[in-house]
PDB file of N, CA and C in Angstrom:
ATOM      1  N   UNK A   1       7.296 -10.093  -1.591  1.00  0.00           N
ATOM      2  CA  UNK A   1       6.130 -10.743  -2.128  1.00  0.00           C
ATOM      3  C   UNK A   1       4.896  -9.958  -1.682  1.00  0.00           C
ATOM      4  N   UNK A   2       3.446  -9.853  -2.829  1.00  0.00           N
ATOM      5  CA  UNK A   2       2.849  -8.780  -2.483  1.00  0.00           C
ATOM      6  C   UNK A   2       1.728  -9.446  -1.262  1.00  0.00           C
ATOM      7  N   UNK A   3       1.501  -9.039  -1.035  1.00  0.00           N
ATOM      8  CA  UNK A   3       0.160  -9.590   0.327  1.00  0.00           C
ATOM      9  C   UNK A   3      -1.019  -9.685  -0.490  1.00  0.00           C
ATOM     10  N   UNK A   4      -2.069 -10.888  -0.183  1.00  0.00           N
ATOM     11  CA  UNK A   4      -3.043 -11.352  -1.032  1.00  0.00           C
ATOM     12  C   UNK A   4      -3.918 -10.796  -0.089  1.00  0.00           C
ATOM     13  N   UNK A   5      -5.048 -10.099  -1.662  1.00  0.00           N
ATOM     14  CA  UNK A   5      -6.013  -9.254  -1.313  1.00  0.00           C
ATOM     15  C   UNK A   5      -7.007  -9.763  -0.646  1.00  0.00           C
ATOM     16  N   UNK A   6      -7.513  -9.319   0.542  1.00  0.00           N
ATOM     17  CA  UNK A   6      -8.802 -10.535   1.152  1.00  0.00           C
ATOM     18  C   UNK A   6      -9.971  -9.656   0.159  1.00  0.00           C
ATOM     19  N   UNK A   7     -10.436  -8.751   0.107  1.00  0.00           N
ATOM     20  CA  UNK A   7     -11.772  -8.015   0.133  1.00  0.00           C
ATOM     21  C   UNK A   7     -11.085  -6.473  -0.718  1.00  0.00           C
ATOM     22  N   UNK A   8     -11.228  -7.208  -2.492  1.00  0.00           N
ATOM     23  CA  UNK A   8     -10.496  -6.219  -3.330  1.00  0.00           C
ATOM     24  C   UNK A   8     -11.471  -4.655  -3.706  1.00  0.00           C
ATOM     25  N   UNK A   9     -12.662  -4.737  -3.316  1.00  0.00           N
ATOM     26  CA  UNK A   9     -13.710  -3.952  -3.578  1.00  0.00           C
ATOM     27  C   UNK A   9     -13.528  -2.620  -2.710  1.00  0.00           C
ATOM     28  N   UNK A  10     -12.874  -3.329  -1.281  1.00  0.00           N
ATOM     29  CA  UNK A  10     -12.173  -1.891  -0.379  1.00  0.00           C
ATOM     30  C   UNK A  10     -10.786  -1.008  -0.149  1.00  0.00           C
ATOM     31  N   UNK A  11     -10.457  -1.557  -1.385  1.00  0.00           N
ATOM     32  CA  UNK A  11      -9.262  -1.425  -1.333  1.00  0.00           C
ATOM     33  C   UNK A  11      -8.894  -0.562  -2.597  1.00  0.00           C
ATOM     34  N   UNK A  12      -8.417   0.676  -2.298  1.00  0.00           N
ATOM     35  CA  UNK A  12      -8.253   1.783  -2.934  1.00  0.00           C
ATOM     36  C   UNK A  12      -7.339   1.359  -4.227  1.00  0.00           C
ATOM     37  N   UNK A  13      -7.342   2.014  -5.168  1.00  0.00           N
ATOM     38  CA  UNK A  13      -5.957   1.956  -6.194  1.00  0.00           C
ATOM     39  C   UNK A  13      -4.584   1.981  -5.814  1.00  0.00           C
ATOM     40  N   UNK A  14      -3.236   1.317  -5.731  1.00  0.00           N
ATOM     41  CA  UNK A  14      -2.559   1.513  -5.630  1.00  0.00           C
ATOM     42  C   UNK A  14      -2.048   2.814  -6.406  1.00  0.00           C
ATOM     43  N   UNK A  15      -0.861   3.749  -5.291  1.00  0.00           N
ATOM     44  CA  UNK A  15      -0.670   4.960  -5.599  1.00  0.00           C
ATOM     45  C   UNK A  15       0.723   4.378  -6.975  1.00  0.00           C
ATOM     46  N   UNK A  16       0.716   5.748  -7.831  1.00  0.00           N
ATOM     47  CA  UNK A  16       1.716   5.871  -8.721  1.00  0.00           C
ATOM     48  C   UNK A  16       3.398   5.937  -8.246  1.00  0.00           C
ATOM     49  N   UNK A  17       4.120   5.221  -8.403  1.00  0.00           N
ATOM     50  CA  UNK A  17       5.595   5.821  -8.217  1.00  0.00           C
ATOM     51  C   UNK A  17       5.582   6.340  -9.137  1.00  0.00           C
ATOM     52  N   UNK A  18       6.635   7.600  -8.283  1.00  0.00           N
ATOM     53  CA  UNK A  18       7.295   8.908  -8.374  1.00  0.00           C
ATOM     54  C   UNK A  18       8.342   8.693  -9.398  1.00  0.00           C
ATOM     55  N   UNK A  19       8.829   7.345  -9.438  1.00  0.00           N
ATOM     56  CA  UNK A  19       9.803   7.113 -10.451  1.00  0.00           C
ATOM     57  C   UNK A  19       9.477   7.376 -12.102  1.00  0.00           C
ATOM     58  N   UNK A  20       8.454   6.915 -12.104  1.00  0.00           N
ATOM     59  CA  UNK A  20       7.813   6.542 -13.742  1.00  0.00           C
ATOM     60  C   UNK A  20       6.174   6.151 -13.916  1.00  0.00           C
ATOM     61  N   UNK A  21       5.830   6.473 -12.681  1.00  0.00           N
ATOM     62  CA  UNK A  21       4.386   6.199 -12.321  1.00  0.00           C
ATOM     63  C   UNK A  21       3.553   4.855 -12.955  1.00  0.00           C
ATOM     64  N   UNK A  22       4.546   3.556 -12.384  1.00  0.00           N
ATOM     65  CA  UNK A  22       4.008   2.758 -12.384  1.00  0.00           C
ATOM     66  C   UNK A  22       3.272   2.468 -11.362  1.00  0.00           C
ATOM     67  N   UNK A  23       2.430   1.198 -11.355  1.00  0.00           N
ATOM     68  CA  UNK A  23       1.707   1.072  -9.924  1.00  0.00           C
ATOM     69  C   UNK A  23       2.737   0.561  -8.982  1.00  0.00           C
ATOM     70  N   UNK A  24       2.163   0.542  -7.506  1.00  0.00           N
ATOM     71  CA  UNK A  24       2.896   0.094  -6.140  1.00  0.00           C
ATOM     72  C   UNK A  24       2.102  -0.952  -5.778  1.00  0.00           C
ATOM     73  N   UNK A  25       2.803  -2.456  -5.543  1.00  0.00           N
ATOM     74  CA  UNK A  25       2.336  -3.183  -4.543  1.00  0.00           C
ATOM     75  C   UNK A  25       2.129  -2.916  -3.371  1.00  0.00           C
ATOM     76  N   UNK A  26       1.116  -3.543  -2.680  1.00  0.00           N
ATOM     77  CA  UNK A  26       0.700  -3.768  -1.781  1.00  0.00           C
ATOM     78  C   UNK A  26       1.854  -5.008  -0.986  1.00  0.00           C
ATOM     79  N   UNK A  27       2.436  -4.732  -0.126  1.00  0.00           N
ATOM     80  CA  UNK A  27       3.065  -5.421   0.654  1.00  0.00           C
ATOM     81  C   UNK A  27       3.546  -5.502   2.025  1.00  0.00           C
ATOM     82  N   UNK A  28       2.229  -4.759   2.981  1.00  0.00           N
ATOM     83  CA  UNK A  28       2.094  -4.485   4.308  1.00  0.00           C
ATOM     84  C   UNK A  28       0.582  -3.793   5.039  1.00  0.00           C
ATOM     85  N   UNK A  29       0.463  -4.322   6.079  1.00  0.00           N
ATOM     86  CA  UNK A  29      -0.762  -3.673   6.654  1.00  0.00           C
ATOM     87  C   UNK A  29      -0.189  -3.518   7.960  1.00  0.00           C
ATOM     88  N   UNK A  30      -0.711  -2.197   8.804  1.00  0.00           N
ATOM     89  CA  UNK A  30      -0.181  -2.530  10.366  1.00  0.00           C
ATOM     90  C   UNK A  30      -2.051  -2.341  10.241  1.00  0.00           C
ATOM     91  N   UNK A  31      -2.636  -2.785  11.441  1.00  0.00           N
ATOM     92  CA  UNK A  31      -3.914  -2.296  12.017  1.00  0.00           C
ATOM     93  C   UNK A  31      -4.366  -1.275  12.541  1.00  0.00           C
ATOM     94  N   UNK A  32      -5.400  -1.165  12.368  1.00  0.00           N
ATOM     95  CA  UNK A  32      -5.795   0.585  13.285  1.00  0.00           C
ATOM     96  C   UNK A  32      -5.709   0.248  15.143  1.00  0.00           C
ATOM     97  N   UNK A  33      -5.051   1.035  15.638  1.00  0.00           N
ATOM     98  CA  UNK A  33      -4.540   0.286  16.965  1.00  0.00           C
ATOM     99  C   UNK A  33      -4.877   1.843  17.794  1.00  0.00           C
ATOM    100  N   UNK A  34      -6.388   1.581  18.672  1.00  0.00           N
ATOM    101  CA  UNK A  34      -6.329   3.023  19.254  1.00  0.00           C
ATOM    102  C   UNK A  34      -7.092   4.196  18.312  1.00  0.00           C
ATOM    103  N   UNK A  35      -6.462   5.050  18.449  1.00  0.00           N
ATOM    104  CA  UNK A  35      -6.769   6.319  17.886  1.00  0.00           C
ATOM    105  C   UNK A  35      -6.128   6.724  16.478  1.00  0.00           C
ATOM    106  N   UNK A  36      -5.015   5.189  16.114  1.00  0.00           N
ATOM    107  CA  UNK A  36      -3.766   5.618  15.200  1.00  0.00           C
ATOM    108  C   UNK A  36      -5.150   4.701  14.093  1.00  0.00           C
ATOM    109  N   UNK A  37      -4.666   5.335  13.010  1.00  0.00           N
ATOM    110  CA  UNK A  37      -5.422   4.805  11.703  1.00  0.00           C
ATOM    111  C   UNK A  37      -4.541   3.395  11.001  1.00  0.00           C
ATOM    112  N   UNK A  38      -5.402   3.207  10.576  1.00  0.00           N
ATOM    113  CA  UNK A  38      -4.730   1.241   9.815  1.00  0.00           C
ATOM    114  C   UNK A  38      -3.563   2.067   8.864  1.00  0.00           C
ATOM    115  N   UNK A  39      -2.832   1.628   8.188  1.00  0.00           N
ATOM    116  CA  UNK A  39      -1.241   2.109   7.549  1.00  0.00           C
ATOM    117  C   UNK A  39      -1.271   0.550   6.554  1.00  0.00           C
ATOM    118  N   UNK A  40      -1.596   1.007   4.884  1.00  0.00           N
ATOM    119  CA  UNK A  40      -0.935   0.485   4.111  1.00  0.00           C
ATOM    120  C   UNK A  40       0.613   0.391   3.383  1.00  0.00           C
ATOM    121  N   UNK A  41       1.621  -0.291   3.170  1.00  0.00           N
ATOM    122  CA  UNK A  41       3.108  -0.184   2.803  1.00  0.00           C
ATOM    123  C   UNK A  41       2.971  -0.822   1.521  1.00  0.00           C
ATOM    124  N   UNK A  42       3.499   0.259   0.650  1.00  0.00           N
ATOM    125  CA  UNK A  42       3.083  -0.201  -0.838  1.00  0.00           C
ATOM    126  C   UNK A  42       4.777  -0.257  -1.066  1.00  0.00           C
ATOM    127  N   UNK A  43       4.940  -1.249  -2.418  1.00  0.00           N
ATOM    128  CA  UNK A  43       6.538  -0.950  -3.065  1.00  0.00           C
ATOM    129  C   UNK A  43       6.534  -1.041  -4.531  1.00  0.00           C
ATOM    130  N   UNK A  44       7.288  -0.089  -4.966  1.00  0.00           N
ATOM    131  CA  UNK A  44       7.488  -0.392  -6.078  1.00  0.00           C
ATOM    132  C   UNK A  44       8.817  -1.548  -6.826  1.00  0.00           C
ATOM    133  N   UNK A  45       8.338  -2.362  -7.767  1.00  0.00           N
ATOM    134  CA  UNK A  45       9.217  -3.673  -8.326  1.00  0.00           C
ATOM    135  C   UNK A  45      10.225  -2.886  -9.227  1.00  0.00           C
ATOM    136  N   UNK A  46      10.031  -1.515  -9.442  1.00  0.00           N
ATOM    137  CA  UNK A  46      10.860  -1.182 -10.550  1.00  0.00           C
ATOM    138  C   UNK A  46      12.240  -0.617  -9.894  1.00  0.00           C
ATOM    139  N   UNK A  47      12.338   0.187  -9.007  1.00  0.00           N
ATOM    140  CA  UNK A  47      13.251   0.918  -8.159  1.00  0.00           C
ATOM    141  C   UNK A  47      13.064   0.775  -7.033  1.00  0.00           C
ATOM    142  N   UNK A  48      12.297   0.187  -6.444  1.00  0.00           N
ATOM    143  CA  UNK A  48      11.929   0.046  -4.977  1.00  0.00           C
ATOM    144  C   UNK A  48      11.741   0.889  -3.443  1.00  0.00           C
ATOM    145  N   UNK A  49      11.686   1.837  -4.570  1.00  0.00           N
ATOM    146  CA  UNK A  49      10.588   3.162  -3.565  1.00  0.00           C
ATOM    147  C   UNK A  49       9.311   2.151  -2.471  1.00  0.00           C
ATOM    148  N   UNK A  50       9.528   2.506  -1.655  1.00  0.00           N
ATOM    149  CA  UNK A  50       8.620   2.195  -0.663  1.00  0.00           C
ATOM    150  C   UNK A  50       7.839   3.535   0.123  1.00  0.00           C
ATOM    151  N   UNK A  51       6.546   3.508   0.162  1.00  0.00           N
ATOM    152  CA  UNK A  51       5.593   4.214   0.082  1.00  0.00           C
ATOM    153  C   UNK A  51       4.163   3.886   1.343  1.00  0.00           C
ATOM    154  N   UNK A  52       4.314   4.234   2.827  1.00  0.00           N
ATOM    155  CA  UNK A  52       3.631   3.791   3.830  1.00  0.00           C
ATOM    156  C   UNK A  52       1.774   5.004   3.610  1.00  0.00           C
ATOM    157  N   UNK A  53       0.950   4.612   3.593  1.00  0.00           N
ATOM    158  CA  UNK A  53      -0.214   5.443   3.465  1.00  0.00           C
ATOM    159  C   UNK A  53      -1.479   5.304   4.596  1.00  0.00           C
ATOM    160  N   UNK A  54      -1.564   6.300   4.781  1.00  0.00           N
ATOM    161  CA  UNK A  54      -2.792   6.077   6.189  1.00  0.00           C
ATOM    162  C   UNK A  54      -4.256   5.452   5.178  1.00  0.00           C
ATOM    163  N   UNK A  55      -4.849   4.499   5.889  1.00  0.00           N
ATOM    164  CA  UNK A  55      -6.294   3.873   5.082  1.00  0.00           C
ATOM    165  C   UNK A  55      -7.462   4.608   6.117  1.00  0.00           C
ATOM    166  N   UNK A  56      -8.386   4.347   5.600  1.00  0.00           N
ATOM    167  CA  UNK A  56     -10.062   4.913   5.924  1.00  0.00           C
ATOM    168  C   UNK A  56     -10.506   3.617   6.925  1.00  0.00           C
TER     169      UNK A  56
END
């Protein structure tokens, strides 16, 4: 299930799967912890490629 957007204005486009370049849910955040950057986990519903991305 995808994670509900708090604040959709900062929040980049979901990236294309590689499969057929549909879009990727959003269905994970870890936090920026330290020096390590926040980490979005996107998935795709079609094949279920899962796709982790460093955020700003």
């Amino acid at each position: 299930m995808p994670i509900a957007n708090d604040n959709p204005a900062s929040e980049p486009t979901s990236p294309a799967c590689p499969c057929g370049g549909s879009a990727l849910e959003l269905v994970g955040k870890t936090p920026r912890v330290g020096p390590y950057p926040e980490l979005k986990t996107f998935r795709c519903s079609d094949c279920g490629e899962v796709i982790t991305v460093e955020s700003d």
